[in-house]
Protein backbone atom coordinates (compact mmCIF):
# COMPACT_ATOMS: atom_id res chain seq x y z
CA UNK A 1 8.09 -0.20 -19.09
CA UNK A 2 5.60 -0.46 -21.85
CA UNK A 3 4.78 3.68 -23.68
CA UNK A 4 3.63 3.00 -27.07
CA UNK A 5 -0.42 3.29 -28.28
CA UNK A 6 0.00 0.08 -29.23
CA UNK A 7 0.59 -1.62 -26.03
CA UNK A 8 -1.96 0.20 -24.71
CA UNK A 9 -4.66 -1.24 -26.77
CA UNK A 10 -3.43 -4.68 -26.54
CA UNK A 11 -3.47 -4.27 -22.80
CA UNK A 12 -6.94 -3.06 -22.90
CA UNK A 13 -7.81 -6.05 -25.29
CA UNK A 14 -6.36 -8.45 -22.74
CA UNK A 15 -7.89 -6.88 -19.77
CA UNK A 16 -11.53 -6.98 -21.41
CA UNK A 17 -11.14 -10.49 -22.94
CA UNK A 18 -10.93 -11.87 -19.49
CA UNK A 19 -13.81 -10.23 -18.45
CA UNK A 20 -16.09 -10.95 -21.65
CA UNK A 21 -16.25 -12.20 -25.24
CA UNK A 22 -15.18 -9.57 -27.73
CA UNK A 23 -15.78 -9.82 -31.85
CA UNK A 24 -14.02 -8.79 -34.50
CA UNK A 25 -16.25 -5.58 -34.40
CA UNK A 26 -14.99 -4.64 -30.78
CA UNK A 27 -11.83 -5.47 -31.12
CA UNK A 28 -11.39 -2.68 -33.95
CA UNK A 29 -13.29 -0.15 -31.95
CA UNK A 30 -10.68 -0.82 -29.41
CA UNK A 31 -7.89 -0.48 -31.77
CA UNK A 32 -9.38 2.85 -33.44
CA UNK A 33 -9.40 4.66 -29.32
CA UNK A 34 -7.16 7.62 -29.56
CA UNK A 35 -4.72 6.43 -26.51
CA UNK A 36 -1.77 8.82 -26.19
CA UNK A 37 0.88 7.26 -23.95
CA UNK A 38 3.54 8.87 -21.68
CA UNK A 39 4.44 8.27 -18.06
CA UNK A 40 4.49 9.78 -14.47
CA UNK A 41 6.86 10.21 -12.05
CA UNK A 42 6.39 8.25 -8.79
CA UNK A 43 4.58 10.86 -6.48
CA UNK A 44 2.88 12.33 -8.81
CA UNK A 45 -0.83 12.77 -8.94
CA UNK A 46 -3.05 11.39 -11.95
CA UNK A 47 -5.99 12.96 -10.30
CA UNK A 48 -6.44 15.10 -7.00
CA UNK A 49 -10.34 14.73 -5.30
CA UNK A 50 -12.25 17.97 -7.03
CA UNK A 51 -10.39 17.68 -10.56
CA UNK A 52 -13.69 17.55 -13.02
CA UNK A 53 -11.96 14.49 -15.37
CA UNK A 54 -11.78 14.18 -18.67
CA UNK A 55 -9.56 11.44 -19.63
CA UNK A 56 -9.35 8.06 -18.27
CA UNK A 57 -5.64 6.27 -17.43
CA UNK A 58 -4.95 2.98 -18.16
CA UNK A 59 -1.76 1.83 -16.08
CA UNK A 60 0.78 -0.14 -18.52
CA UNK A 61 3.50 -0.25 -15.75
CA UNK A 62 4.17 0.06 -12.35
CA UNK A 63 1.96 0.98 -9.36
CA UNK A 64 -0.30 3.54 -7.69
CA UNK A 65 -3.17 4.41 -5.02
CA UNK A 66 -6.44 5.65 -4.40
CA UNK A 67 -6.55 7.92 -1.55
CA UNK A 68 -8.71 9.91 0.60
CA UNK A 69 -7.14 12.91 2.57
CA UNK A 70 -9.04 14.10 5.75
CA UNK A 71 -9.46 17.99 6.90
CA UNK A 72 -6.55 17.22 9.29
CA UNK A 73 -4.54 16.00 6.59
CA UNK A 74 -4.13 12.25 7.40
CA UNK A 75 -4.45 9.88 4.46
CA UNK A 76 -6.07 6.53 3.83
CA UNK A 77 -5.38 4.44 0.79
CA UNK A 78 -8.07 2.58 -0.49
CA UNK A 79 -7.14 0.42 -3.27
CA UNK A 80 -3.24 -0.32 -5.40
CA UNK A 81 -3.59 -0.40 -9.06
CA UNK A 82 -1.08 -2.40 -11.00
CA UNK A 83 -0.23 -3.64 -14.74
CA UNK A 84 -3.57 -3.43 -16.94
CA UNK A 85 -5.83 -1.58 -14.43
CA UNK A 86 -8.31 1.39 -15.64
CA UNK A 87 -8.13 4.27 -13.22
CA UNK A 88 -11.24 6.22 -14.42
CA UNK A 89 -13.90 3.90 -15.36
CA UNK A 90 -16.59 5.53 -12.67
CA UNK A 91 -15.59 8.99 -13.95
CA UNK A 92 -17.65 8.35 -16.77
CA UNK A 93 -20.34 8.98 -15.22
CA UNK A 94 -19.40 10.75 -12.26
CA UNK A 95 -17.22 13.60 -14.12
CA UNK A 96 -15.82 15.62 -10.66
CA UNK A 97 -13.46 13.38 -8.67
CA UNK A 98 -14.07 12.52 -5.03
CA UNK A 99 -10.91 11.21 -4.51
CA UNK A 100 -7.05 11.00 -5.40
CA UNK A 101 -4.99 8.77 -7.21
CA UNK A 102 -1.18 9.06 -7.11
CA UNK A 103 1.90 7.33 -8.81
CA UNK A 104 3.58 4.69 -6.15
CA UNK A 105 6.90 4.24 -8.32
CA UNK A 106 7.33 6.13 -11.71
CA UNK A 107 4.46 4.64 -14.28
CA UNK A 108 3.50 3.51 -17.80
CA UNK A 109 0.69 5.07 -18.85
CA UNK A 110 -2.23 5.45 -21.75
CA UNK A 111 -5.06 8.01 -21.48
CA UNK A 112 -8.09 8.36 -23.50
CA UNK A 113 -10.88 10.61 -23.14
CA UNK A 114 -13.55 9.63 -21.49
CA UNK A 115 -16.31 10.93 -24.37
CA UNK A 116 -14.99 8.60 -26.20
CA UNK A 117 -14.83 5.27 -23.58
CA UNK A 118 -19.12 6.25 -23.25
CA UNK A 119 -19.22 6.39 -26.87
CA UNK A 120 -17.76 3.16 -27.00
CA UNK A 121 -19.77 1.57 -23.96
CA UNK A 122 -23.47 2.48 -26.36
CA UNK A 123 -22.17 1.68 -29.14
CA UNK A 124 -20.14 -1.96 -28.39
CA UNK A 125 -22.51 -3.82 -25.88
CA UNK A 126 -20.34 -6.36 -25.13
CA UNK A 127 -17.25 -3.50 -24.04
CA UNK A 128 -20.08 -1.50 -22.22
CA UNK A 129 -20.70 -4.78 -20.07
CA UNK A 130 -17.03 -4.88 -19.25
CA UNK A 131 -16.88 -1.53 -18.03
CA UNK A 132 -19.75 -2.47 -15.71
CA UNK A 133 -17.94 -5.43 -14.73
CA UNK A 134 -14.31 -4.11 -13.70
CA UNK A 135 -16.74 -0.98 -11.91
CA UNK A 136 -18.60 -3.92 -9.65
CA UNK A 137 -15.06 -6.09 -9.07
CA UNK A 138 -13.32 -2.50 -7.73
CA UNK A 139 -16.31 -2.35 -5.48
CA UNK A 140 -16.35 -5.88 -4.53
CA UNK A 141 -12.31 -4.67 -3.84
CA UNK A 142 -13.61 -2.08 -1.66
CA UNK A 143 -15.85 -3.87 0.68
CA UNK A 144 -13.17 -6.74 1.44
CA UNK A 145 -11.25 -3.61 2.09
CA UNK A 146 -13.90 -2.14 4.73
CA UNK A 147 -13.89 -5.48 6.19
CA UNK A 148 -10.11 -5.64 6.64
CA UNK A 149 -9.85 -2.82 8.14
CA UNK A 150 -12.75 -2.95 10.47
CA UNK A 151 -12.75 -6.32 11.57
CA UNK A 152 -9.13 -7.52 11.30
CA UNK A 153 -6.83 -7.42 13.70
CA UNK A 154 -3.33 -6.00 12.87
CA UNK A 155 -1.22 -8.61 11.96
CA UNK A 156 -4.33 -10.45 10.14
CA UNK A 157 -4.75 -6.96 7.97
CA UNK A 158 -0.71 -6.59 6.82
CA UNK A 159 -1.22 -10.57 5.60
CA UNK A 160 -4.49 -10.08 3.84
CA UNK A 161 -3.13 -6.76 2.02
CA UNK A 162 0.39 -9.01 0.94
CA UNK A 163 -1.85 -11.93 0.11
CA UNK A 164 -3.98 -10.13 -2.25
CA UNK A 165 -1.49 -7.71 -3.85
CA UNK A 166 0.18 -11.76 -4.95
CA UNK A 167 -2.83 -13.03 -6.11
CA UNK A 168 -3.44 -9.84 -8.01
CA UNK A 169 0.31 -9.64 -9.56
CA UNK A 170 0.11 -12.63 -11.10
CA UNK A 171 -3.25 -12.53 -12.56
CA UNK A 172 -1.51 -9.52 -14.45
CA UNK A 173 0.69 -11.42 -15.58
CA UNK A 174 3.93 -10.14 -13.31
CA UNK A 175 5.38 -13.14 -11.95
CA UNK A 176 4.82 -16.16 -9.52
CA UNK A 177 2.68 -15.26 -5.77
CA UNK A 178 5.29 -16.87 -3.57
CA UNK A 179 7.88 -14.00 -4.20
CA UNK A 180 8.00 -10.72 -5.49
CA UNK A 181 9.00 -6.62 -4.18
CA UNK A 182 7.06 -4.48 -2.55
CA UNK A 183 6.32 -1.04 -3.96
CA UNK A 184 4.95 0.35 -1.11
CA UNK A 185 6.51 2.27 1.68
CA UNK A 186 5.99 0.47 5.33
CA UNK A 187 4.00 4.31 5.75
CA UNK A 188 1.91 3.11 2.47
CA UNK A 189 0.78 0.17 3.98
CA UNK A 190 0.32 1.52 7.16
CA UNK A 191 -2.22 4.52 5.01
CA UNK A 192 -3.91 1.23 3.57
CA UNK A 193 -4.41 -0.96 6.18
CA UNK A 194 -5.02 1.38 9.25
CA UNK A 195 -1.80 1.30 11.16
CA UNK A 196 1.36 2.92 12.01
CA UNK A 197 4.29 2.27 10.03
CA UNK A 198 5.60 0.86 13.06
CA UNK A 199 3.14 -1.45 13.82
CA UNK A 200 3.18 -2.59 10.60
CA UNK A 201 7.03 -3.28 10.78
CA UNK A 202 6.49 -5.22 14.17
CA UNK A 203 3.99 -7.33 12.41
CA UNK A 204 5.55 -7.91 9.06
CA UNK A 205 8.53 -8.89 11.61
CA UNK A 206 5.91 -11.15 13.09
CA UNK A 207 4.96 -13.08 10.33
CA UNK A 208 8.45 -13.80 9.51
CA UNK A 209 9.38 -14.75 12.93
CA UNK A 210 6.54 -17.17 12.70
CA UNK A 211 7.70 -18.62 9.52
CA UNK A 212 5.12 -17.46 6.93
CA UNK A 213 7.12 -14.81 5.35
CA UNK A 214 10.44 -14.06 4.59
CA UNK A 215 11.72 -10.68 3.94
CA UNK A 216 15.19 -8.57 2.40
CA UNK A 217 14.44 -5.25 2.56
CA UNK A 218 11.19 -4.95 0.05
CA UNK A 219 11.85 -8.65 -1.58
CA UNK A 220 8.73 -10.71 0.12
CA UNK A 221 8.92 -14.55 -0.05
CA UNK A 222 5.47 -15.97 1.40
CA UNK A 223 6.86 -19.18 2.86
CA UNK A 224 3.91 -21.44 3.74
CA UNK A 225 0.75 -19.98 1.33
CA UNK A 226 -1.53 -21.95 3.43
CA UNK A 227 -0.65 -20.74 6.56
CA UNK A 228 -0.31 -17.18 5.27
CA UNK A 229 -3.95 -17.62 4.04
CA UNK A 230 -5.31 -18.78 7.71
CA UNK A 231 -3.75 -15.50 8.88
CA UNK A 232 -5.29 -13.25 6.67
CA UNK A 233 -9.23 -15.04 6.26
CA UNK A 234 -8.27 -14.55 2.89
CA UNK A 235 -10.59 -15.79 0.24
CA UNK A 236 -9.86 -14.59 -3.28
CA UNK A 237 -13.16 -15.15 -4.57
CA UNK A 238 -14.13 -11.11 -3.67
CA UNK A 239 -11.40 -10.11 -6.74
CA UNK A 240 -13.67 -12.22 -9.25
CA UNK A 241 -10.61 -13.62 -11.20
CA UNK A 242 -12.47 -16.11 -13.38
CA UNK A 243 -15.32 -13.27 -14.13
């Protein structure tokens, strides 16, 4: 997995150059951020809800969640992160966390303070503006996530979650939608979309019985991408790819 400050500012460059137009000028602002790079253990915790945050993590390699915990203890996930994602961006404003976010499988990651990501937002215009627009896409993320939950039934939620985490994967960059391997635990999903990790078994066994997946072990082959789509009511115009 990608570790060095270097490959965190081209990743950052990437990210934000899909997102808006960048000069010269921002793209050495960029380059001058004081990244330090390292990586965490899967399980581990980037940020627990009541940390007051001071850095921001930008995620070079692998994958992790956002998570609420209830009084009781039960858990709901409320977003994956993958390959190029900023963890932090609304904790530059909003300094004490109200939520978790916790390594999936052992990560690639850059930190920078976030003094110096506001700095950057009033002094670059054009970076500031892509801050606000990965901010509104997460919570864009969110509300098709609300929806899902709410208003899906089971086997409709386990499709929209694979169909999106696809989509998603190879915007980063990390290979082709039809097939790739799960990070997440069946109790993951289950956290994310609602469920019990059983039900979510019976209806991942479902959609392969019905043809539109295929599965070994974690390895996910969506069969018939129309079909799959039909399932879910997924429309990827809510992750605001071409933005």
């Amino acid at each position: 997995m990608l570790t060095t400050v270097e490959d965190a500012t081209g990743a950052f460059i990437r990210k934000f150059e899909q997102m808006v137009e960048l000069d010269a000028a921002d793209i050495r602002a960029i380059r001058a951020l004081a990244f330090t790079a390292g990586t965490i253990r899967s399980g581990q915790h980037l940020v627990r809800e009541g940390d007051v945050v001071e850095t921001c993590w930008l995620l070079l390699g692998g994958y992790a969640c956002r998570q609420k915990t209830s009084r009781n203890g039960n858990r709901q996930i409320v977003s994956f992160h993958m390959t190029g994602d900023l963890l932090d961006l609304q904790h530059l404003m909003l300094p004490v966390a109200d939520h978790s976010i916790q390594a999936i499988t052992d990560l690639s990651v850059a930190c920078v303070s976030t003094a110096a990501l506001r700095a950057l937002a009033r002094e670059r215009p054009a970076i500031g503006e892509g801050f606000w627009r990965d901010t509104l896409i997460d919570a864009s993320i969110y509300r098709e996530w609300v929806l899902n939950i709410g208003q899906r039934d089971a086997k409709s939620r386990i499709a929209h979650m694979l169909c999106e985490f696809a989509v998603r994967r190879e915007a980063a960059g990390l290979g082709a939608p039809e097939r790739f391997d799960l990070p997440m635990t069946q109790q993951q999903i289950a956290d994310a979309t609602g469920l019990t990790p059983v039900h979510v078994n019976r209806m991942l066994q479902t959609l392969g019985a019905e043809g539109v997946i295929e599965r070994d072990g974690r390895r996910v082959a969506i069969v018939d991408w129309e079909r799959m789509r039909r399932v879910a009511d997924f429309e990827p115009a809510y992750l605001h790819l071409a933005a």
